[in-house]
PDB file of N, CA and C in Angstrom:
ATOM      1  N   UNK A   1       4.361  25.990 -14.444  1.00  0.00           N
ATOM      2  CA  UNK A   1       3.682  25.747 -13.200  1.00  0.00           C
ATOM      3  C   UNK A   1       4.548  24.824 -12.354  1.00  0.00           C
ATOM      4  N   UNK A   2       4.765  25.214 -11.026  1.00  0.00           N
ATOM      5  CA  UNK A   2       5.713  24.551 -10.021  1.00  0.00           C
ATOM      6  C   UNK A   2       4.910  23.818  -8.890  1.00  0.00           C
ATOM      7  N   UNK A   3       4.728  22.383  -9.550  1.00  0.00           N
ATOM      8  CA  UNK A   3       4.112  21.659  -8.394  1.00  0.00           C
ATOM      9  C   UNK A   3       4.858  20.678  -7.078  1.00  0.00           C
ATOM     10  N   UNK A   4       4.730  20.563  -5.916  1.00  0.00           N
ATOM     11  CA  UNK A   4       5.737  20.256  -4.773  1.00  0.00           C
ATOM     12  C   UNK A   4       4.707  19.068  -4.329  1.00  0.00           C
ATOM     13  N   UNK A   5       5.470  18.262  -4.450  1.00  0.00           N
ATOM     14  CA  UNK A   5       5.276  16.510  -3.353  1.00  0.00           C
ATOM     15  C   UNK A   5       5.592  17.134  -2.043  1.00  0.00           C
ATOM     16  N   UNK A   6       4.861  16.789  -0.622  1.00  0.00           N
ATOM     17  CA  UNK A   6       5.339  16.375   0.284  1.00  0.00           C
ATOM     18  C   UNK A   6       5.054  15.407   0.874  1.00  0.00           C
ATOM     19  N   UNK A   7       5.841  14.723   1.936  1.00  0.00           N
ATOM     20  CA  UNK A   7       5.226  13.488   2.128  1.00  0.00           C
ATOM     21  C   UNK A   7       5.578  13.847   4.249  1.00  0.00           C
ATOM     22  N   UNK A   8       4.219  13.537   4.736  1.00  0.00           N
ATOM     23  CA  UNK A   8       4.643  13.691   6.266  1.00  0.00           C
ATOM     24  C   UNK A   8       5.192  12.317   7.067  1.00  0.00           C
ATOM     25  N   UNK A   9       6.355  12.054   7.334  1.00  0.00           N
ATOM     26  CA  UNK A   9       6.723  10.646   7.092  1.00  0.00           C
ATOM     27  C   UNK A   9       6.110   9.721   8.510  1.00  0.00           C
ATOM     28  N   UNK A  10       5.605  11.044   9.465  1.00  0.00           N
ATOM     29  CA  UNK A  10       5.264   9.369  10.444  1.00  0.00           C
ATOM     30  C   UNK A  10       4.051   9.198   9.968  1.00  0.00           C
ATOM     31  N   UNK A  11       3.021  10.007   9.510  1.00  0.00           N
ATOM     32  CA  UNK A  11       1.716   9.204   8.829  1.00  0.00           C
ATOM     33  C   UNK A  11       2.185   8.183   7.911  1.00  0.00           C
ATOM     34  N   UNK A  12       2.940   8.658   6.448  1.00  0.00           N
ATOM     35  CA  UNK A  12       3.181   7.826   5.929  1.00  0.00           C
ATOM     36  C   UNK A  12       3.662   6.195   6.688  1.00  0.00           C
ATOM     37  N   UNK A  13       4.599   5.900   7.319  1.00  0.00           N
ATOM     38  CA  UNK A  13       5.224   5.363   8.662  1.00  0.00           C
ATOM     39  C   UNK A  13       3.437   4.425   8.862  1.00  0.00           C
ATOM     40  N   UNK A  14       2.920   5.171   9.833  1.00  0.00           N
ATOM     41  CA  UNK A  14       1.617   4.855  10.592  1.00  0.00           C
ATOM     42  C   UNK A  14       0.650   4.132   9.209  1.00  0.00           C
ATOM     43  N   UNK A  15       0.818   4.178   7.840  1.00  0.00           N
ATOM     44  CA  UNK A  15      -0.135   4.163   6.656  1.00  0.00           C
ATOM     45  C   UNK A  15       0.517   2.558   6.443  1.00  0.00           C
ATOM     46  N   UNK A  16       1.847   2.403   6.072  1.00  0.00           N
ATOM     47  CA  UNK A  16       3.044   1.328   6.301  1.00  0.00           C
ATOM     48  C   UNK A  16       1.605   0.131   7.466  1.00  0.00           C
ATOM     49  N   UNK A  17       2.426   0.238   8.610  1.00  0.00           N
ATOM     50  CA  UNK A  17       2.263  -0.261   9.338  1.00  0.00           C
ATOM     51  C   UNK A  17       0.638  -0.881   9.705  1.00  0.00           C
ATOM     52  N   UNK A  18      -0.516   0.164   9.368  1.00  0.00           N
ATOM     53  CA  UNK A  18      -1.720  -0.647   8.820  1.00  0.00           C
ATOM     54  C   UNK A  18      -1.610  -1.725   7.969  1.00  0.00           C
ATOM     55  N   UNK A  19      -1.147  -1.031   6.896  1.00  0.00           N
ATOM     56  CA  UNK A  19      -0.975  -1.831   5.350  1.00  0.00           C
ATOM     57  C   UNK A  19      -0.492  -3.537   5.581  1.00  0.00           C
ATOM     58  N   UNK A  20       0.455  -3.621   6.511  1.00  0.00           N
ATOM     59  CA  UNK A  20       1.172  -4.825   7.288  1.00  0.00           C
ATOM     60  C   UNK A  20       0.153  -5.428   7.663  1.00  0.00           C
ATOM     61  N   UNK A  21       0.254  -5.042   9.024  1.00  0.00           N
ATOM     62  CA  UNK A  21      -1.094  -5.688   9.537  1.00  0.00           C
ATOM     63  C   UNK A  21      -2.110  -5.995   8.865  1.00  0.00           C
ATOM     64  N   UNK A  22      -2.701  -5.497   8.031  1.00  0.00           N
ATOM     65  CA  UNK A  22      -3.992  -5.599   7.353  1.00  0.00           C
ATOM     66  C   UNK A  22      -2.973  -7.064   6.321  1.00  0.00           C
ATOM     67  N   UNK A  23      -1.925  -7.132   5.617  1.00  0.00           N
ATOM     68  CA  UNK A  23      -1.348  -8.085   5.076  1.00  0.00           C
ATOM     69  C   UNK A  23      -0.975  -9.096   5.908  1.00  0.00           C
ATOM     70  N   UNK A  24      -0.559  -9.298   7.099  1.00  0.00           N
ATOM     71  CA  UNK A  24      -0.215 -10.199   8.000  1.00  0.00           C
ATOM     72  C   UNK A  24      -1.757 -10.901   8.480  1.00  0.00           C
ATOM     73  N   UNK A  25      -2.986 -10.253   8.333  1.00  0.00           N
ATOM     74  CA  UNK A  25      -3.980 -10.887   8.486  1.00  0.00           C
ATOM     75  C   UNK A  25      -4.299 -11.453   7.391  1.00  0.00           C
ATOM     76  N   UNK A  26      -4.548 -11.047   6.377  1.00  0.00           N
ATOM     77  CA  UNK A  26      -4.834 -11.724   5.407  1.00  0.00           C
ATOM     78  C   UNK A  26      -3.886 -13.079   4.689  1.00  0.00           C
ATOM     79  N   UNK A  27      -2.628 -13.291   5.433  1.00  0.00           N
ATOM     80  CA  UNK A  27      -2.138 -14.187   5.178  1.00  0.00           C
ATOM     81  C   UNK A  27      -2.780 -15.080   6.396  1.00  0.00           C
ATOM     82  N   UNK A  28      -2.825 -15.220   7.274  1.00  0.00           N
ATOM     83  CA  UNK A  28      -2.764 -15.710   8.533  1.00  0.00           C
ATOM     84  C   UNK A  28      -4.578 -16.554   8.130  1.00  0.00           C
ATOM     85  N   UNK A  29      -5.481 -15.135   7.322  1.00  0.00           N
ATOM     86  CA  UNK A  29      -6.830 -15.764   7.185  1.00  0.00           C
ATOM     87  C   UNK A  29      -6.452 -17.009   6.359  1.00  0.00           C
ATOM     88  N   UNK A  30      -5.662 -16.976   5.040  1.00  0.00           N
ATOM     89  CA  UNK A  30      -5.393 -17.676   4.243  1.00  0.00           C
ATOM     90  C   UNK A  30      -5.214 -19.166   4.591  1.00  0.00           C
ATOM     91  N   UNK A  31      -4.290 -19.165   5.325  1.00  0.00           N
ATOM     92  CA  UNK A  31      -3.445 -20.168   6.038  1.00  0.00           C
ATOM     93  C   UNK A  31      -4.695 -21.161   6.472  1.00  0.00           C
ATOM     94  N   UNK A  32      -5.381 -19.996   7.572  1.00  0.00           N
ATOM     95  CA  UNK A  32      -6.573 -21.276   8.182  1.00  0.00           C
ATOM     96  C   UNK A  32      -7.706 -21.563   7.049  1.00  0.00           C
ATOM     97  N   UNK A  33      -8.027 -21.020   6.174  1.00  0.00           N
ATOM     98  CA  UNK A  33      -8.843 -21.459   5.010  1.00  0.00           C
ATOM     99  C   UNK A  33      -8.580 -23.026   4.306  1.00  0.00           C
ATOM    100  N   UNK A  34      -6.854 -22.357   4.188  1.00  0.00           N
ATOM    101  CA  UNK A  34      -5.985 -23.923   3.805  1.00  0.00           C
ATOM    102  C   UNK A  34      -6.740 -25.122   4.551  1.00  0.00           C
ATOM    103  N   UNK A  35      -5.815 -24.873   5.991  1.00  0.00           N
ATOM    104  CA  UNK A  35      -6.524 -25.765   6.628  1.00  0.00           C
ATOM    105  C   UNK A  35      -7.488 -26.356   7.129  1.00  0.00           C
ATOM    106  N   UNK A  36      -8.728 -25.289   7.455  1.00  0.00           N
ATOM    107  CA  UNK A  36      -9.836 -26.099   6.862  1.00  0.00           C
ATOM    108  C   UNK A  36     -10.083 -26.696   5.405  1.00  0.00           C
ATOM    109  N   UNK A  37      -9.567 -26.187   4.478  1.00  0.00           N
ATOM    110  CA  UNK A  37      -9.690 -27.381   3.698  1.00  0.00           C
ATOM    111  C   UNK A  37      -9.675 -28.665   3.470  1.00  0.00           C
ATOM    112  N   UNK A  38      -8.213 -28.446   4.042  1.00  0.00           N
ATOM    113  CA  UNK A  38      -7.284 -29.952   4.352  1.00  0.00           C
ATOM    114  C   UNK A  38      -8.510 -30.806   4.640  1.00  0.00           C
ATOM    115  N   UNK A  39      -8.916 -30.309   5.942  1.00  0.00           N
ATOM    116  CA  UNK A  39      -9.991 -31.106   6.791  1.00  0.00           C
ATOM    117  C   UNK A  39     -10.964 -31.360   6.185  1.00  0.00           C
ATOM    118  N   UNK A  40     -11.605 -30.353   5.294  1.00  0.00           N
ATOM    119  CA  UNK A  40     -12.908 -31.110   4.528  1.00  0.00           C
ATOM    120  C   UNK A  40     -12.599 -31.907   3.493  1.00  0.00           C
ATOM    121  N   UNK A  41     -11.300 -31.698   2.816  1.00  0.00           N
ATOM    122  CA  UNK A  41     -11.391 -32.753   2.202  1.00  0.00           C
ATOM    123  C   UNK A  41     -11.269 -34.446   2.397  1.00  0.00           C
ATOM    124  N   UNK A  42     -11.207 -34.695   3.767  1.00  0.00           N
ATOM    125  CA  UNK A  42     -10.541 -35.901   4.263  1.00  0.00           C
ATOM    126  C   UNK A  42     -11.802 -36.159   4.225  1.00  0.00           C
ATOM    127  N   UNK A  43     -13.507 -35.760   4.603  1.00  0.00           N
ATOM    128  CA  UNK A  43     -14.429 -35.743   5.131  1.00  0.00           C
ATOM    129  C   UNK A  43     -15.904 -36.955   4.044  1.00  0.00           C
ATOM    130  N   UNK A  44     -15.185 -36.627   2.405  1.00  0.00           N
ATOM    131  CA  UNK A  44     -16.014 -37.221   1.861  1.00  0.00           C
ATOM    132  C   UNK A  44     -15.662 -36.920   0.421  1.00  0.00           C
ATOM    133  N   UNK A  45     -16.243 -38.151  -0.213  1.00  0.00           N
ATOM    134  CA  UNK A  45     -15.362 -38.282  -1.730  1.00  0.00           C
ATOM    135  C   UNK A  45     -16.808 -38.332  -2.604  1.00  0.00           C
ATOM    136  N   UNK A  46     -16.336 -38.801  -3.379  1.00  0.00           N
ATOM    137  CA  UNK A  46     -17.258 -37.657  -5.095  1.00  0.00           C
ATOM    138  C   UNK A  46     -17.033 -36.981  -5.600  1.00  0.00           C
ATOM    139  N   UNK A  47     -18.218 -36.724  -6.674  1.00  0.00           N
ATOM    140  CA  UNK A  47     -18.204 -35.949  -7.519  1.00  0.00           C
ATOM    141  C   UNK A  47     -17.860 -34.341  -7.387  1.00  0.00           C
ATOM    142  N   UNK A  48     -18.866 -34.310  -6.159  1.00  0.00           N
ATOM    143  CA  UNK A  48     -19.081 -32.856  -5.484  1.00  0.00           C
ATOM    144  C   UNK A  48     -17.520 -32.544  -4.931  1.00  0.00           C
ATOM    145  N   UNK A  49     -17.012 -33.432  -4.588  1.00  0.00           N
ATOM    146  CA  UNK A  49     -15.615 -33.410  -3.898  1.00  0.00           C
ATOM    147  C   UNK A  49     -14.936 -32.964  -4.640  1.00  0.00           C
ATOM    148  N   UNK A  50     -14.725 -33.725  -5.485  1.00  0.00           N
ATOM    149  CA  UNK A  50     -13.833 -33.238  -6.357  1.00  0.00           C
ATOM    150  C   UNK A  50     -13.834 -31.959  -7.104  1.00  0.00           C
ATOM    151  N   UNK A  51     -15.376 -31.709  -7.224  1.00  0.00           N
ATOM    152  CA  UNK A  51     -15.494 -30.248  -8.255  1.00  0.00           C
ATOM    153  C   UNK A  51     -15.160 -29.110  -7.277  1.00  0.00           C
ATOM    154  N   UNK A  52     -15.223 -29.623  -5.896  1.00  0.00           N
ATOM    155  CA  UNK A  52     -14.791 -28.580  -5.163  1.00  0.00           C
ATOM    156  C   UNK A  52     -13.365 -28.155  -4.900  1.00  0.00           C
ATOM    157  N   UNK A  53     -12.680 -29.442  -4.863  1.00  0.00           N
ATOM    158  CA  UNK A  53     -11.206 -29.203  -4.573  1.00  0.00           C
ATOM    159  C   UNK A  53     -10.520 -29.061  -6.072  1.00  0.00           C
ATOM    160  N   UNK A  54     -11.209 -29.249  -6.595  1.00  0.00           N
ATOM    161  CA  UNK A  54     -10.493 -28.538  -8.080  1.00  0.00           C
ATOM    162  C   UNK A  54     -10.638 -27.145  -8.081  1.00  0.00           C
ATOM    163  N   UNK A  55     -11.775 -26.652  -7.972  1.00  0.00           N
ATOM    164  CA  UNK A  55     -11.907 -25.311  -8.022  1.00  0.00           C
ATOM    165  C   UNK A  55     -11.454 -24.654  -6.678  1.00  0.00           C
ATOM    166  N   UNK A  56     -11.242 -24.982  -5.475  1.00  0.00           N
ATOM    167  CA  UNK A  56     -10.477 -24.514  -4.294  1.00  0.00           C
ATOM    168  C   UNK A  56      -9.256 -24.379  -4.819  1.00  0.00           C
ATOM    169  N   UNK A  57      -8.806 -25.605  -5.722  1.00  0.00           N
ATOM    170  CA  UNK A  57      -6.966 -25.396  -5.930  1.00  0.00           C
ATOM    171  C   UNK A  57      -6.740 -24.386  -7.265  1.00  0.00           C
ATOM    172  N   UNK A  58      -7.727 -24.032  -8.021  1.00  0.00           N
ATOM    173  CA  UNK A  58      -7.409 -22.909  -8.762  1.00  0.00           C
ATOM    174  C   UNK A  58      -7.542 -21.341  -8.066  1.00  0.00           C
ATOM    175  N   UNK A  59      -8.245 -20.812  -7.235  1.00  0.00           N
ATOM    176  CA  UNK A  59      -8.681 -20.481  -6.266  1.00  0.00           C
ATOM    177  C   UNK A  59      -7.713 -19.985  -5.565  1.00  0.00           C
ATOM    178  N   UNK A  60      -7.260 -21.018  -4.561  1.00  0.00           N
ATOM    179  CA  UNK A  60      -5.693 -21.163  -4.063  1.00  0.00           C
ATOM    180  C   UNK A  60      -4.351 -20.411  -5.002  1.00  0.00           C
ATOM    181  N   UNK A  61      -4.279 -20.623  -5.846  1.00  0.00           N
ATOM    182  CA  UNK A  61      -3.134 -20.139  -6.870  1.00  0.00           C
ATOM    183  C   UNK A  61      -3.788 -18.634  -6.900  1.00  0.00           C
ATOM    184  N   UNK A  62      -4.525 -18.292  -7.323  1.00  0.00           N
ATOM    185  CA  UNK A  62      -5.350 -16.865  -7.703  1.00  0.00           C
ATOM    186  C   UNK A  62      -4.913 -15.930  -5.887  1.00  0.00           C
ATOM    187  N   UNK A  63      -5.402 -16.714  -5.115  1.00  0.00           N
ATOM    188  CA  UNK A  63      -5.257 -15.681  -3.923  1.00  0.00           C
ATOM    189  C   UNK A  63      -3.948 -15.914  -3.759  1.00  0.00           C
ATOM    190  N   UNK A  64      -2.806 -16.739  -3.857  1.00  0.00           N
ATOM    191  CA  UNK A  64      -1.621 -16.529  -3.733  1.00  0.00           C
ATOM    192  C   UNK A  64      -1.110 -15.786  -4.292  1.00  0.00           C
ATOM    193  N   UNK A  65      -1.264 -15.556  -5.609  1.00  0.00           N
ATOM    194  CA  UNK A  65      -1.052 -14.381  -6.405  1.00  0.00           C
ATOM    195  C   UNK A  65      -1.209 -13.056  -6.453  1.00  0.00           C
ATOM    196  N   UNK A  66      -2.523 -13.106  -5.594  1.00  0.00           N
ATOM    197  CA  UNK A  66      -2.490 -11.457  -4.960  1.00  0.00           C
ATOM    198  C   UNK A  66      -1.825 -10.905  -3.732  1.00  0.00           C
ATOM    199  N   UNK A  67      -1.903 -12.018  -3.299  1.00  0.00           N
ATOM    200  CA  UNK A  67      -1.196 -11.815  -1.575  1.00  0.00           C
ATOM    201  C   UNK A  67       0.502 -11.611  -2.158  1.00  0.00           C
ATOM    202  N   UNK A  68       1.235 -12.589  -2.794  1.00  0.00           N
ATOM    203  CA  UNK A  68       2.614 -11.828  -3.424  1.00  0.00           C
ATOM    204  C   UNK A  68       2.486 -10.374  -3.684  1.00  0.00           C
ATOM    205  N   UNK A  69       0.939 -10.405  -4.509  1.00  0.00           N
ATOM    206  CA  UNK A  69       1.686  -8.874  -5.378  1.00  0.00           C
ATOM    207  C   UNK A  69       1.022  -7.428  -4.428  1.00  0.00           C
ATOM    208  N   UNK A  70       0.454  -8.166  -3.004  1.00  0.00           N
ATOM    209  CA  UNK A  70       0.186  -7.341  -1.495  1.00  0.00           C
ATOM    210  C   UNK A  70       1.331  -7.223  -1.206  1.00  0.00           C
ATOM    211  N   UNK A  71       2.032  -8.087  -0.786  1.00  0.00           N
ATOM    212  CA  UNK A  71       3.271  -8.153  -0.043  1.00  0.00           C
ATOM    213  C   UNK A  71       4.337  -7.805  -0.775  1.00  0.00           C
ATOM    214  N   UNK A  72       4.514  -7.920  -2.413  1.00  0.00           N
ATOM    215  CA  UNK A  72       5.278  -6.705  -3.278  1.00  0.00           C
ATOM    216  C   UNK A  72       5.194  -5.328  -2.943  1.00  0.00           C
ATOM    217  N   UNK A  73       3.891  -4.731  -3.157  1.00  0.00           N
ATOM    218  CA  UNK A  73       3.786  -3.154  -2.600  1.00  0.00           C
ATOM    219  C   UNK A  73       4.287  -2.492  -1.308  1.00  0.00           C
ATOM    220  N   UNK A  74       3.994  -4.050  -0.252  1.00  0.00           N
ATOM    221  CA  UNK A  74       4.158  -3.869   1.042  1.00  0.00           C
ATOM    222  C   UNK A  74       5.837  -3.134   1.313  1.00  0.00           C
ATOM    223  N   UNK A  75       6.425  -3.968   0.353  1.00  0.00           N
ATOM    224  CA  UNK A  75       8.052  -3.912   0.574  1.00  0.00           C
ATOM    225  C   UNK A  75       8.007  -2.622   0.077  1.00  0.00           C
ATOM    226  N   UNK A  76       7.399  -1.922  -1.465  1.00  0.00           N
ATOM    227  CA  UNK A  76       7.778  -0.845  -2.084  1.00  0.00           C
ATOM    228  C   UNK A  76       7.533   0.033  -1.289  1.00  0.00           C
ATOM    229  N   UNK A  77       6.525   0.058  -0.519  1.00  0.00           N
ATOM    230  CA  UNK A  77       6.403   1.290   0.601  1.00  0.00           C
ATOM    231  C   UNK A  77       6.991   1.349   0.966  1.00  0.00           C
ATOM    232  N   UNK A  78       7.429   0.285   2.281  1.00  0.00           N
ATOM    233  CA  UNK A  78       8.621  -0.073   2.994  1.00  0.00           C
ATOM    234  C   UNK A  78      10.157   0.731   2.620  1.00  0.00           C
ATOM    235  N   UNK A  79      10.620   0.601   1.177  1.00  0.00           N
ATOM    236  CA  UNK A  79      11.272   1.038   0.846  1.00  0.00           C
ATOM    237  C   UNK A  79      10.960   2.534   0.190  1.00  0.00           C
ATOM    238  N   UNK A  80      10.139   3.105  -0.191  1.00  0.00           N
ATOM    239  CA  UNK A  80      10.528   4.052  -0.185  1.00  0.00           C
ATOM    240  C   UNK A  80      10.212   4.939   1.075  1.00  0.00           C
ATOM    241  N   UNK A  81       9.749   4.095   2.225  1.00  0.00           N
ATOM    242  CA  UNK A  81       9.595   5.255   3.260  1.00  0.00           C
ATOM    243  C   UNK A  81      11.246   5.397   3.930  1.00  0.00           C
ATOM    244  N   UNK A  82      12.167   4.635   3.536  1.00  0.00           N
ATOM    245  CA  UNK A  82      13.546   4.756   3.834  1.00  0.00           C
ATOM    246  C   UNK A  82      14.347   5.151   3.100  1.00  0.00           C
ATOM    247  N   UNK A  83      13.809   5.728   1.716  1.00  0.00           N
ATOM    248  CA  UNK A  83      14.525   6.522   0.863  1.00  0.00           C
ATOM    249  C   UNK A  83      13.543   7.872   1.210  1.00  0.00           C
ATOM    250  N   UNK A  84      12.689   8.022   1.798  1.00  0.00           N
ATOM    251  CA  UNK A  84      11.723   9.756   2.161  1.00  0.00           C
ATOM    252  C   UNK A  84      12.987   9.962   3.344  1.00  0.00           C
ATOM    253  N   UNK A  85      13.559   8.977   3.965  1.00  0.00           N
ATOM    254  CA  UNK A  85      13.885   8.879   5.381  1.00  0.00           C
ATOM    255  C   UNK A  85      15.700   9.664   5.175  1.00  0.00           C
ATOM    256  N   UNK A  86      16.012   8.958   4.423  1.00  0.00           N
ATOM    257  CA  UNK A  86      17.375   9.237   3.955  1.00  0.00           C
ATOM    258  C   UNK A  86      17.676  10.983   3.055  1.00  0.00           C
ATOM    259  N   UNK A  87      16.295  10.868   1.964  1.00  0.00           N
ATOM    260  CA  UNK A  87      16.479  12.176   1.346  1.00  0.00           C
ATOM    261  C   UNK A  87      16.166  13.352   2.409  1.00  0.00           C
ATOM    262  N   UNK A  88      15.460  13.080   3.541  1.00  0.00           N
ATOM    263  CA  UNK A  88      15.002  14.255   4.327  1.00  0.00           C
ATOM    264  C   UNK A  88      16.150  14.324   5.641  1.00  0.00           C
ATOM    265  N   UNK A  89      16.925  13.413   5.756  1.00  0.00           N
ATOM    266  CA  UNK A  89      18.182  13.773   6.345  1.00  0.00           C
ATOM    267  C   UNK A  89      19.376  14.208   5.576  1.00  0.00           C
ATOM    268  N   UNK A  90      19.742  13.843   4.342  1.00  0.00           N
ATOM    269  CA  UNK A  90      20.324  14.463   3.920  1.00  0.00           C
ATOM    270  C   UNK A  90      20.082  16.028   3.328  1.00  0.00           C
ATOM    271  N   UNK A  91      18.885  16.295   3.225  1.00  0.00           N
ATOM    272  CA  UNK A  91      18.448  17.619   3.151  1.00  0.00           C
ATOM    273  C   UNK A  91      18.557  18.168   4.588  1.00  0.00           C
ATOM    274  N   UNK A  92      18.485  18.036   5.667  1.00  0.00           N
ATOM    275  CA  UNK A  92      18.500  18.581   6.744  1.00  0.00           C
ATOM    276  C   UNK A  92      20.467  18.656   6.931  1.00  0.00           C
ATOM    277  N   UNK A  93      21.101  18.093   6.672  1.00  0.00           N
ATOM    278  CA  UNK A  93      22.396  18.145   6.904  1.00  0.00           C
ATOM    279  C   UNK A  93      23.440  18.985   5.661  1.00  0.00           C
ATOM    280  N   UNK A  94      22.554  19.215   4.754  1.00  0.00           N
ATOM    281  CA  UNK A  94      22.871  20.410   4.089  1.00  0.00           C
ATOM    282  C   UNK A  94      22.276  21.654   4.325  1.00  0.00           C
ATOM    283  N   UNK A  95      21.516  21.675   5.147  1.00  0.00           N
ATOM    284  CA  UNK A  95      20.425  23.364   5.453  1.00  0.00           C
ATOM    285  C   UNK A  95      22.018  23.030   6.534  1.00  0.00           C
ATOM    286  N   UNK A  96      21.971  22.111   7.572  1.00  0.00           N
ATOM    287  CA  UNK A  96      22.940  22.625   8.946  1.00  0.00           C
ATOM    288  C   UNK A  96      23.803  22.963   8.163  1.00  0.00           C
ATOM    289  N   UNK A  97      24.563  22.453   7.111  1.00  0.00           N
ATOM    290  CA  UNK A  97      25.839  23.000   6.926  1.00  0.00           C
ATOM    291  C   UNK A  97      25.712  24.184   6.271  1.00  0.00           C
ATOM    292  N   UNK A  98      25.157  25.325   5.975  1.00  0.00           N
ATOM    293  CA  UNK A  98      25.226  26.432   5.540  1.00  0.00           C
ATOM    294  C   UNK A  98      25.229  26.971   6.645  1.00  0.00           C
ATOM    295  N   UNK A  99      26.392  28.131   6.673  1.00  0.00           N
ATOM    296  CA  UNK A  99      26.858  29.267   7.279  1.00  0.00           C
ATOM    297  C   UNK A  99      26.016  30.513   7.029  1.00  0.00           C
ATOM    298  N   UNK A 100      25.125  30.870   8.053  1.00  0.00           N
ATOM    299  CA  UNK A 100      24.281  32.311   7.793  1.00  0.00           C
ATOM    300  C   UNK A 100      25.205  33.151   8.791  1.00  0.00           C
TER     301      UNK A 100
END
């Protein structure tokens, strides 16, 4: 049985470029989460304080960790939409070079 991948590269392209964005927000949400933190924590001390910013800073590590391994995939797309990009020109420059 002969099964065929294709891939249509400006969707793929257009799929990319969500994927970003949708990652460039979610860092950007991150960021201001941080910083409201910052701010509540200046705000008041204790017990409660503390159980919070302990568990914010484990928290913190956990969503950093996904956002890397977002922004890992991000690149793998990235890259292979420039190896779809490369194999489908070099396939097109071997169809031109045949003599019919």
């Amino acid at each position: 049985m002969n099964s065929e991948i294709a891939n249509n590269l400006s969707t793929f392209k257009n799929h990319i470029e969500d994927y970003d964005r949708g990652y460039r927000e979610l860092v950007r949400d991150f960021e201001a989460v941080q910083t409201h933190m910052k701010a509540l924590n200046n705000m008041w001390t204790g017990e409660a304080h503390d159980a919070l910013m302990k568990r914010f800073e484990r928290d913190k590590i956990t969503t950093q960790e996904m956002l890397d391994y977002t922004r890992q995939i991000l690149e793998d797309l990235q890259f292979a939409d420039t190896e779809y990009i490369k194999c489908e020109n070099a396939v097109a420059g071997i169809v031109d070079s045949i003599r019919v």
